[in-house]
Protein backbone atom coordinates (compact mmCIF):
# COMPACT_ATOMS: atom_id res chain seq x y z
CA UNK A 1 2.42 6.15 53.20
CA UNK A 2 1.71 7.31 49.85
CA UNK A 3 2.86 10.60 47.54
CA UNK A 4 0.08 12.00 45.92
CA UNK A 5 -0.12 15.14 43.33
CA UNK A 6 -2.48 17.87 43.63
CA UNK A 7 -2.88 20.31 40.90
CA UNK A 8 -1.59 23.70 42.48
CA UNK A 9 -2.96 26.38 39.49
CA UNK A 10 -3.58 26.40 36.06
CA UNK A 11 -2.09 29.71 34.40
CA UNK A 12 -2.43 29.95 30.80
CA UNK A 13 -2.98 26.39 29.53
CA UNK A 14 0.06 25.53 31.59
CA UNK A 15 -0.85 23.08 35.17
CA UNK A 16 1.49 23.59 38.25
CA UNK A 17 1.37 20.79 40.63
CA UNK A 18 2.28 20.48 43.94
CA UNK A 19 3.41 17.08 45.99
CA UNK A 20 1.89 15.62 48.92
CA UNK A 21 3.07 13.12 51.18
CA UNK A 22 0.30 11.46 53.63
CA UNK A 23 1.32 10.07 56.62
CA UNK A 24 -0.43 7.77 58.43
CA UNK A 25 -1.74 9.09 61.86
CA UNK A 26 -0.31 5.72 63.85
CA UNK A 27 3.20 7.52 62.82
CA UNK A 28 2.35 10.92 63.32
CA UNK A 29 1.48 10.20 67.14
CA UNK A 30 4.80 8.20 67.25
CA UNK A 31 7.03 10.82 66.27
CA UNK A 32 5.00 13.73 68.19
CA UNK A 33 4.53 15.80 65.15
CA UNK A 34 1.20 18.72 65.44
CA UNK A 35 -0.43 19.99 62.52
CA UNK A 36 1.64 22.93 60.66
CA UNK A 37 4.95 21.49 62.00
CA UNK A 38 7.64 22.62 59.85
CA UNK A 39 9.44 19.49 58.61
CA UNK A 40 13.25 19.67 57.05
CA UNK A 41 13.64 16.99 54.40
CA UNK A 42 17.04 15.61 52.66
CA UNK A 43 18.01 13.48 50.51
CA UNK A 44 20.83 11.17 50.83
CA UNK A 45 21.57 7.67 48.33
CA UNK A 46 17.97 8.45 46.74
CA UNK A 47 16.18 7.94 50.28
CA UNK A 48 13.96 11.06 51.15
CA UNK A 49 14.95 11.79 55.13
CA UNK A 50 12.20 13.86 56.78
CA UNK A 51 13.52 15.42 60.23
């Protein structure tokens, strides 16, 4: 897996990113998940839970 951040906009000299995490398809088939699934994350002792 891997995070990755995307520049969102760029509004008067100031950038606004946005944060990506890629999953790899081998665990999206696992868990059943379809494209525009909305996803409920947590965290809990510094571990991000995605449900």
């Amino acid at each position: 897996m891997k995070l990755q951040k995307q520049l969102s906009r760029k509004v008067g000299g100031k950038e606004y990113a946005k944060w990506v995490l890629v999953i790899p398809p081998e665990i999206v088939r696992k868990a059943k998940l379809k494209e525009g699934k909305e996803l409920k994350a947590e965290v809990q002792d510094h571990k991000l839970i995605i449900s």
